[in-house]
PDB file of N, CA and C in Angstrom:
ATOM      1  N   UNK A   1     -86.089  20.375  61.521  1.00  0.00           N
ATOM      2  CA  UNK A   1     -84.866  19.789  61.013  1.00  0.00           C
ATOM      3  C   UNK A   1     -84.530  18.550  61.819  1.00  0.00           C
ATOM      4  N   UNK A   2     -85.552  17.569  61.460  1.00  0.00           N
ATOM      5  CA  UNK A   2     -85.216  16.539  63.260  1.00  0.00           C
ATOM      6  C   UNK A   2     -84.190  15.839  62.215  1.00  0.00           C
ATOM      7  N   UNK A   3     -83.259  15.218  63.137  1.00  0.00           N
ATOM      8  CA  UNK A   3     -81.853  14.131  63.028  1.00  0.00           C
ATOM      9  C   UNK A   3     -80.893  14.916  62.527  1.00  0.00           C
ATOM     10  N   UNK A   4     -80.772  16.300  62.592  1.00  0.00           N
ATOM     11  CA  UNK A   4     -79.970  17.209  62.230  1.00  0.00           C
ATOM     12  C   UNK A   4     -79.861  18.173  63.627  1.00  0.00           C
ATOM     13  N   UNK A   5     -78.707  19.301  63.259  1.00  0.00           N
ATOM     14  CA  UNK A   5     -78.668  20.604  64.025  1.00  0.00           C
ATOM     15  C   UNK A   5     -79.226  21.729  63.924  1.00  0.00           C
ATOM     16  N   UNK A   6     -80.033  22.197  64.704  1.00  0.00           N
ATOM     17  CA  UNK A   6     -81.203  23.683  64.202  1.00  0.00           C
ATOM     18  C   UNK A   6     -79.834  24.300  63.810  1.00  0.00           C
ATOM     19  N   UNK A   7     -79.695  25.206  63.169  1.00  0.00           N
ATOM     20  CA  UNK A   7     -79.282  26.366  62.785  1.00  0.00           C
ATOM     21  C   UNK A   7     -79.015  27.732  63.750  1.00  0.00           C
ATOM     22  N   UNK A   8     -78.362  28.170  64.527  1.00  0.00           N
ATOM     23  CA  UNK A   8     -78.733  29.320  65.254  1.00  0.00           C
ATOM     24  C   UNK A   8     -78.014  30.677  64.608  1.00  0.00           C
ATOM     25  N   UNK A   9     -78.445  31.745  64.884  1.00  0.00           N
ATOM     26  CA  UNK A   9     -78.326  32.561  63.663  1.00  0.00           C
ATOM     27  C   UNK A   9     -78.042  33.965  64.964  1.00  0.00           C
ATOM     28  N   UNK A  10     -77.600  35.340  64.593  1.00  0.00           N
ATOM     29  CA  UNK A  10     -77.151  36.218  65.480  1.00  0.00           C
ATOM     30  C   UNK A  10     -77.079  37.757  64.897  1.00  0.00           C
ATOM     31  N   UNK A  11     -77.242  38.694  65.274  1.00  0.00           N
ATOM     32  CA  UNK A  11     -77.677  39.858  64.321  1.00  0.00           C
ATOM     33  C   UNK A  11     -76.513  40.901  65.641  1.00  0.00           C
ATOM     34  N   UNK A  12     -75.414  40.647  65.546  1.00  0.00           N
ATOM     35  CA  UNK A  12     -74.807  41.811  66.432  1.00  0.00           C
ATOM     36  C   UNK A  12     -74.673  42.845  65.430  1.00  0.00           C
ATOM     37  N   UNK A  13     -75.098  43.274  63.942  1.00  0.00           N
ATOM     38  CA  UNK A  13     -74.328  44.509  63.625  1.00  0.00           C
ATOM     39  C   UNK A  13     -75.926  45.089  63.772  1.00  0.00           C
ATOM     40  N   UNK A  14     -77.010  44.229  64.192  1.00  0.00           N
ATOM     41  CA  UNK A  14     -77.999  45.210  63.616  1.00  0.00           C
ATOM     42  C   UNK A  14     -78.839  45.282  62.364  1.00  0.00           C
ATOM     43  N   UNK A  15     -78.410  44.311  61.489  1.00  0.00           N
ATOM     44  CA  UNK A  15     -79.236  44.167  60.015  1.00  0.00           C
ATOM     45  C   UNK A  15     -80.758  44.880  60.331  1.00  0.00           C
ATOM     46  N   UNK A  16     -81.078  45.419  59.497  1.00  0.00           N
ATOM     47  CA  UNK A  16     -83.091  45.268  59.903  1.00  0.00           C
ATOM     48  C   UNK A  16     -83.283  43.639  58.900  1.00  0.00           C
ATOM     49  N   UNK A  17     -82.279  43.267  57.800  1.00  0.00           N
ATOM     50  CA  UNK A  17     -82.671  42.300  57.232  1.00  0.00           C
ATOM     51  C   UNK A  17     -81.707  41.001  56.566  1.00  0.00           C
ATOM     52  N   UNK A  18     -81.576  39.559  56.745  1.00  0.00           N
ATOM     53  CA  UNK A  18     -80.245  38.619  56.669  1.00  0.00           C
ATOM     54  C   UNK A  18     -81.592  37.309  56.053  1.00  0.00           C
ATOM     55  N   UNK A  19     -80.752  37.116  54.896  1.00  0.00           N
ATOM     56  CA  UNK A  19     -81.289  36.097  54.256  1.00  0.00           C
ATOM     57  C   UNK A  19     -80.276  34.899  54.649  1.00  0.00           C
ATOM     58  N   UNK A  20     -81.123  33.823  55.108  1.00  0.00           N
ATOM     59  CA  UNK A  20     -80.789  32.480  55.412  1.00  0.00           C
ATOM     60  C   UNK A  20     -81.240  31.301  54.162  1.00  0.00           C
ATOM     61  N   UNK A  21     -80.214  30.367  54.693  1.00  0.00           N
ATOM     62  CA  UNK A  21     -81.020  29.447  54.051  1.00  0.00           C
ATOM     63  C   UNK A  21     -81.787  28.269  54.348  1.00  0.00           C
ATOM     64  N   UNK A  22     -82.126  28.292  55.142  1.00  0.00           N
ATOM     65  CA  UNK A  22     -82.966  27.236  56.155  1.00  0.00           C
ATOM     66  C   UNK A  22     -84.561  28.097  56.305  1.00  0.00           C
ATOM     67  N   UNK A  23     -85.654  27.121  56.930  1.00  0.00           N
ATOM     68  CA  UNK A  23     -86.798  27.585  57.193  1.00  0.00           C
ATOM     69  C   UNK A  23     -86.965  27.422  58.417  1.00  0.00           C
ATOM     70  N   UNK A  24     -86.014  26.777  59.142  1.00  0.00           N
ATOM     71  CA  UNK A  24     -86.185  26.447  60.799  1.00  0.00           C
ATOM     72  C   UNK A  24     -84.455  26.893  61.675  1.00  0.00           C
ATOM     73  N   UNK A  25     -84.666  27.285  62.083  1.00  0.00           N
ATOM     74  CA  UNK A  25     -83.904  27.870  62.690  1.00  0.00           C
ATOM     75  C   UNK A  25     -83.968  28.581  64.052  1.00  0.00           C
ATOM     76  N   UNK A  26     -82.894  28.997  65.039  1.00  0.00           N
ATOM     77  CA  UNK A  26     -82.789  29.714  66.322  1.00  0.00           C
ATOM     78  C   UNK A  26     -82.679  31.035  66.148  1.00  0.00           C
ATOM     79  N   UNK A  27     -82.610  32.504  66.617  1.00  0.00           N
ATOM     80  CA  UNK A  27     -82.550  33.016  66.332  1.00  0.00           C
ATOM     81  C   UNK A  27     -82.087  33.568  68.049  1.00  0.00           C
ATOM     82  N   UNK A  28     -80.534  33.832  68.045  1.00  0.00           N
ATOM     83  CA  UNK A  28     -80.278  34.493  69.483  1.00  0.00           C
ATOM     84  C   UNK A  28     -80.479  35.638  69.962  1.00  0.00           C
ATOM     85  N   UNK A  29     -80.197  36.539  68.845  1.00  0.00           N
ATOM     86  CA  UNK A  29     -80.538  38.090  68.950  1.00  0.00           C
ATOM     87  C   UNK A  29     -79.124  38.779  68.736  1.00  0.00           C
ATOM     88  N   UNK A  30     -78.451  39.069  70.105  1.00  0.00           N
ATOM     89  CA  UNK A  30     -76.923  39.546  69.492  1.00  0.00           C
ATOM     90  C   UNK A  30     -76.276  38.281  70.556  1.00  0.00           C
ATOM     91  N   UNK A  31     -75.272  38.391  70.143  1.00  0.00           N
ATOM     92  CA  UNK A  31     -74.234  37.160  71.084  1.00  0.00           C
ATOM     93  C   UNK A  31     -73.944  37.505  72.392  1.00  0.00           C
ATOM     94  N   UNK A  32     -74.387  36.263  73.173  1.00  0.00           N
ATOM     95  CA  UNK A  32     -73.725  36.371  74.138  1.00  0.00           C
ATOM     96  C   UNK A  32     -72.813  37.079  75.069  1.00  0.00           C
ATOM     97  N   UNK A  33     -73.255  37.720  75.604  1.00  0.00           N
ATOM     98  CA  UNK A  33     -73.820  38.182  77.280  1.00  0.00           C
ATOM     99  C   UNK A  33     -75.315  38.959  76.785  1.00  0.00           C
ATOM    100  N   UNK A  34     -75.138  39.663  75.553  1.00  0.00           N
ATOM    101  CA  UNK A  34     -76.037  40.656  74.607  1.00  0.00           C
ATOM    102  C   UNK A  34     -77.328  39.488  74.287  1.00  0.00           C
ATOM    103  N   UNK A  35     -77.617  38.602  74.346  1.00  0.00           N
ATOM    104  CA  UNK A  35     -78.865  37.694  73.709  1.00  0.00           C
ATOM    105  C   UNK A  35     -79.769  37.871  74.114  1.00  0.00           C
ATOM    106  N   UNK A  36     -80.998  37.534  73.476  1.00  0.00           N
ATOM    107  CA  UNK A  36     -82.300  37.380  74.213  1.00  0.00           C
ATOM    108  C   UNK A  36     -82.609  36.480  74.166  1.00  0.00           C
ATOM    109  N   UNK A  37     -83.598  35.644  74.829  1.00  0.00           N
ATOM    110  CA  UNK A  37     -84.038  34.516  74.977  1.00  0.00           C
ATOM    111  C   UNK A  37     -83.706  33.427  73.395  1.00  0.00           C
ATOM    112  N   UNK A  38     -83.298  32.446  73.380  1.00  0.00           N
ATOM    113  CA  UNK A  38     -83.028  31.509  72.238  1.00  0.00           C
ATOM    114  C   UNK A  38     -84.568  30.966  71.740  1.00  0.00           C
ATOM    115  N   UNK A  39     -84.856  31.556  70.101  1.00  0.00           N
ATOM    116  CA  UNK A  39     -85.910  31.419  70.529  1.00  0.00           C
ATOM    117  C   UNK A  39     -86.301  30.393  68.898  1.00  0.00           C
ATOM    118  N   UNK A  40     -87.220  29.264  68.445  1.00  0.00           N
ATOM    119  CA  UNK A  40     -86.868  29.236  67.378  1.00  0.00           C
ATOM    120  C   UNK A  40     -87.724  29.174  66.557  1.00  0.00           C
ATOM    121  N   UNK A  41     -87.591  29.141  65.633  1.00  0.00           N
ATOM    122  CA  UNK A  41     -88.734  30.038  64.481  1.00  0.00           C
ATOM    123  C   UNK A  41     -88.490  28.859  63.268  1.00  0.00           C
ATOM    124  N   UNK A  42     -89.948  29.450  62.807  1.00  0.00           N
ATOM    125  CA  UNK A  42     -89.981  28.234  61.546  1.00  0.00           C
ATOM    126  C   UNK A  42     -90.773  29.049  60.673  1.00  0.00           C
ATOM    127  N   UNK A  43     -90.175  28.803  59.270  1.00  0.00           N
ATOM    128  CA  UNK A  43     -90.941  29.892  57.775  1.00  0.00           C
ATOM    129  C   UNK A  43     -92.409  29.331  57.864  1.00  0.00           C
ATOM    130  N   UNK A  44     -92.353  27.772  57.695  1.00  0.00           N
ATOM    131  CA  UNK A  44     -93.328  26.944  57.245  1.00  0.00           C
ATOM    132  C   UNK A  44     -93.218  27.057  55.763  1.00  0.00           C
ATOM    133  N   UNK A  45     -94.222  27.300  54.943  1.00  0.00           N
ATOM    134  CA  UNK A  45     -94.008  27.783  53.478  1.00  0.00           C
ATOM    135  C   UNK A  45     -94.119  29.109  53.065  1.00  0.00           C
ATOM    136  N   UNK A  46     -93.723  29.932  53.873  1.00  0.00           N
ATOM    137  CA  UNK A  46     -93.316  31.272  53.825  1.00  0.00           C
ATOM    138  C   UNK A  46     -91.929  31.790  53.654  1.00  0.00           C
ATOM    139  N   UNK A  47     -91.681  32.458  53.022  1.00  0.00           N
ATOM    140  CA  UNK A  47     -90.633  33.188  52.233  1.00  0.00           C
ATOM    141  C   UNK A  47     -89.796  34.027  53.206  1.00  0.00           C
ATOM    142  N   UNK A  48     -90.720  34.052  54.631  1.00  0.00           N
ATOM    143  CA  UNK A  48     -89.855  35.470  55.451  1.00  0.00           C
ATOM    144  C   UNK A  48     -90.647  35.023  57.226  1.00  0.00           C
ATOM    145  N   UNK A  49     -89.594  35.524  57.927  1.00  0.00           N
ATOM    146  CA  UNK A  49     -89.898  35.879  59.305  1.00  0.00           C
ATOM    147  C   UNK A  49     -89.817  36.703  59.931  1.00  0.00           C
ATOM    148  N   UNK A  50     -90.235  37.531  61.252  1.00  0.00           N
ATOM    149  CA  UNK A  50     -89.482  38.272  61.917  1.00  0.00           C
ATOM    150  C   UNK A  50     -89.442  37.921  63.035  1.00  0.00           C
ATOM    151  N   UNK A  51     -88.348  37.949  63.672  1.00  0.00           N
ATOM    152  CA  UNK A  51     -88.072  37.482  64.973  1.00  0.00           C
ATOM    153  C   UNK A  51     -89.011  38.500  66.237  1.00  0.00           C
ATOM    154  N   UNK A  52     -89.415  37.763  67.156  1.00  0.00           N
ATOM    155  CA  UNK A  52     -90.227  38.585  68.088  1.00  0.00           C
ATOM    156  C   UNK A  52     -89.287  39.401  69.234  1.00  0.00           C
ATOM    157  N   UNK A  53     -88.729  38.676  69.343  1.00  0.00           N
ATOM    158  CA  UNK A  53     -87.691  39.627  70.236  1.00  0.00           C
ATOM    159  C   UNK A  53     -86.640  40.876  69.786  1.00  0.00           C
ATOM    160  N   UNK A  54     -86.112  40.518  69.050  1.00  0.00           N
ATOM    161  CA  UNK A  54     -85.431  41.508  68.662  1.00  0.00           C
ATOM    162  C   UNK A  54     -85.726  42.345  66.951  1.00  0.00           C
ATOM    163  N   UNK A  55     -86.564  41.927  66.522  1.00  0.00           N
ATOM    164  CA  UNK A  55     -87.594  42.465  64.886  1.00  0.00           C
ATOM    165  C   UNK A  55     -86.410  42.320  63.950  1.00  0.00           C
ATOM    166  N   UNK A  56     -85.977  41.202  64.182  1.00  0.00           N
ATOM    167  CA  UNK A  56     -84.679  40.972  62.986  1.00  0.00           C
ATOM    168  C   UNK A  56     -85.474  40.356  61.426  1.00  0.00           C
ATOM    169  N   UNK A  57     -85.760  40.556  60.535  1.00  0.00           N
ATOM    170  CA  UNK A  57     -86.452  40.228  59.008  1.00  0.00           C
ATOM    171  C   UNK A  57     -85.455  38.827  58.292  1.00  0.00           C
ATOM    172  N   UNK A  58     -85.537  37.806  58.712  1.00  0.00           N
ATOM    173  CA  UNK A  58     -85.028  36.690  58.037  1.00  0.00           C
ATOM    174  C   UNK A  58     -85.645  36.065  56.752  1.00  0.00           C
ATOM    175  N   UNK A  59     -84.736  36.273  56.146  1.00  0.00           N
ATOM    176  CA  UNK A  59     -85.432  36.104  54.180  1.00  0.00           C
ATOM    177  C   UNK A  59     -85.112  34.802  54.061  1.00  0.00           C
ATOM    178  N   UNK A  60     -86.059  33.627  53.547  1.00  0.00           N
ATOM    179  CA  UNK A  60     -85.025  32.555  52.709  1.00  0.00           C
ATOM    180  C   UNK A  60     -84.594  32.655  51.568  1.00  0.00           C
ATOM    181  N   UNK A  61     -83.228  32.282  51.183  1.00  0.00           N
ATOM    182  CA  UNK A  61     -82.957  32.191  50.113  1.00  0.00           C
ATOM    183  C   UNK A  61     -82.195  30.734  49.748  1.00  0.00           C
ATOM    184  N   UNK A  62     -82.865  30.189  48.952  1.00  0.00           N
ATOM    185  CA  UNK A  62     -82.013  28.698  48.397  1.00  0.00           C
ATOM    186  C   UNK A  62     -80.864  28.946  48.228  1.00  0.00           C
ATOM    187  N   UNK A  63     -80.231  29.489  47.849  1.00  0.00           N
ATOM    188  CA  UNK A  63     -78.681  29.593  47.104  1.00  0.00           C
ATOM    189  C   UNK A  63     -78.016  29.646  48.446  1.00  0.00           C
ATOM    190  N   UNK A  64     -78.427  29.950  49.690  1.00  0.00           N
ATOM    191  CA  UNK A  64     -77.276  29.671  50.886  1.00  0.00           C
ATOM    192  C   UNK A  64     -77.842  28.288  51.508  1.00  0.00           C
ATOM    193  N   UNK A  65     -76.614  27.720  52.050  1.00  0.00           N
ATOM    194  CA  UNK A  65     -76.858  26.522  52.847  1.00  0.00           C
ATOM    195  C   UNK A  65     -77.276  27.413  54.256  1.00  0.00           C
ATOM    196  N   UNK A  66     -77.098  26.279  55.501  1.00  0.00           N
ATOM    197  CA  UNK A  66     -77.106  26.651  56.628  1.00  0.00           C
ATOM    198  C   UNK A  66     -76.345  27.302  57.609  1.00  0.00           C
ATOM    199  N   UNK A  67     -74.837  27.243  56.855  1.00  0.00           N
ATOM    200  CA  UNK A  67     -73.945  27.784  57.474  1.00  0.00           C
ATOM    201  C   UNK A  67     -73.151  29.061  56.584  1.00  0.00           C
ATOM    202  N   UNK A  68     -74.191  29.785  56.076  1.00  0.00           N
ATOM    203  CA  UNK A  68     -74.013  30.840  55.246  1.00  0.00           C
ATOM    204  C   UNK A  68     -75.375  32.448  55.443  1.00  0.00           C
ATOM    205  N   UNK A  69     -75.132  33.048  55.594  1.00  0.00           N
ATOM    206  CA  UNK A  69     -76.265  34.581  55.527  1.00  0.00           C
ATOM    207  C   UNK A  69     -75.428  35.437  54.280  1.00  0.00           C
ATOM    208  N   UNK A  70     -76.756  36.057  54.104  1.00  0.00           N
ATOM    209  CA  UNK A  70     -76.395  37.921  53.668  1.00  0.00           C
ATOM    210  C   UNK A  70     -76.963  38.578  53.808  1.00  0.00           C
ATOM    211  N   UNK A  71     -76.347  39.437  54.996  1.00  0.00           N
ATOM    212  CA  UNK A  71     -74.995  39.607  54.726  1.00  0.00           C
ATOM    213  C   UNK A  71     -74.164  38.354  55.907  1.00  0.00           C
ATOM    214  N   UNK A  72     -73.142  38.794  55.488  1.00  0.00           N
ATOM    215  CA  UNK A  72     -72.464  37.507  56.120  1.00  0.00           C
ATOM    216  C   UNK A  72     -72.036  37.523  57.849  1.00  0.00           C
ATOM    217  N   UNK A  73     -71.763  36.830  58.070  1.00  0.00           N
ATOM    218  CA  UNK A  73     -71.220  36.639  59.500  1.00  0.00           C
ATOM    219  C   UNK A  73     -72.250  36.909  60.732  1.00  0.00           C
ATOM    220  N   UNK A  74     -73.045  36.341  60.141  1.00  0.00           N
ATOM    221  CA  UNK A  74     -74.414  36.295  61.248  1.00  0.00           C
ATOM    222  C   UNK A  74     -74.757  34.584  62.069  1.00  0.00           C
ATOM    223  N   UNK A  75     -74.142  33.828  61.387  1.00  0.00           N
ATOM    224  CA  UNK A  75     -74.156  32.402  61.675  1.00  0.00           C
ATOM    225  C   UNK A  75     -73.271  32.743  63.314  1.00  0.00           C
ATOM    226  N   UNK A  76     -74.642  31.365  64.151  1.00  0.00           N
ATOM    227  CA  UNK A  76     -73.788  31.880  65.847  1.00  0.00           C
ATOM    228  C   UNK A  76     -73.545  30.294  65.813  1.00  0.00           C
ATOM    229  N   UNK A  77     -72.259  30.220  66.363  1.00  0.00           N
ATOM    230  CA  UNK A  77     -71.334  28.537  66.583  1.00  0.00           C
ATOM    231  C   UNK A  77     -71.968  27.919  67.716  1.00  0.00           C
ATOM    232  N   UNK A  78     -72.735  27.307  68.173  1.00  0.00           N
ATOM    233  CA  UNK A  78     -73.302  26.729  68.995  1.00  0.00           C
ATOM    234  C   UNK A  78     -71.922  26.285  69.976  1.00  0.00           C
ATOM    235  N   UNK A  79     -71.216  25.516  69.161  1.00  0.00           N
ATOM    236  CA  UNK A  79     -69.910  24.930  70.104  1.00  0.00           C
ATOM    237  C   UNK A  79     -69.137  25.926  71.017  1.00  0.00           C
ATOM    238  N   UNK A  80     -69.500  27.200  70.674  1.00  0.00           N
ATOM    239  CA  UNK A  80     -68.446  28.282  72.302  1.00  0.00           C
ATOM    240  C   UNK A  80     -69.031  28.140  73.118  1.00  0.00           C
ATOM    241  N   UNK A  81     -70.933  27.544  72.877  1.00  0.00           N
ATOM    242  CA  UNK A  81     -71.367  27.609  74.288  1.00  0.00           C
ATOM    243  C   UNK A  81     -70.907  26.603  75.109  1.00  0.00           C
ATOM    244  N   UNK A  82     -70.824  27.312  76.955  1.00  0.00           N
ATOM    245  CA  UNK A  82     -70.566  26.199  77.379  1.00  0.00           C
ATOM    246  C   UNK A  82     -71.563  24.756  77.793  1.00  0.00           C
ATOM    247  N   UNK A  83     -70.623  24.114  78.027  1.00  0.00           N
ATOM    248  CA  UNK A  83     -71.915  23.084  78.927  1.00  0.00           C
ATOM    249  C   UNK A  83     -72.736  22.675  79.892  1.00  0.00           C
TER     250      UNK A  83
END
């Protein structure tokens, strides 16, 4: 996603599975203090990922932008982190 913002994405309830809509993206694990390494992943022309650290199943789906999942509220705000 160069001249743009990766996407970072966050699984605190646990999903085994959260469709995004991006193919490149971060993937934190659960939020902060709870994270694992920031790590970031790319579909390529693949339909699906799984994250290595924490085996989270990220689906793409066109119909969400970047600042949207389902299920919802998995999008992580980059801006609480500090500096």
């Amino acid at each position: 996603m160069a001249g743009g913002t990766t996407p970072h994405f966050h699984n605190d309830a646990g999903h085994a599975r959260i469709a995004i809509g991006v193919r490149e993206f971060m993937c934190v694990g659960a939020t902060p203090p709870y994270d694992h390494p920031h790590v970031f992943l790319d579909m390529g022309d693949d339909a699906e990922i799984v994250c290595p650290y924490c085996s989270t199943l990220y689906v793409f789906d066109a119909r969400l932008g970047p600042d949207r999942t389902e299920p919802e509220g998995c999008v992580y705000d980059t801006s609480t982190q500090a500096a």
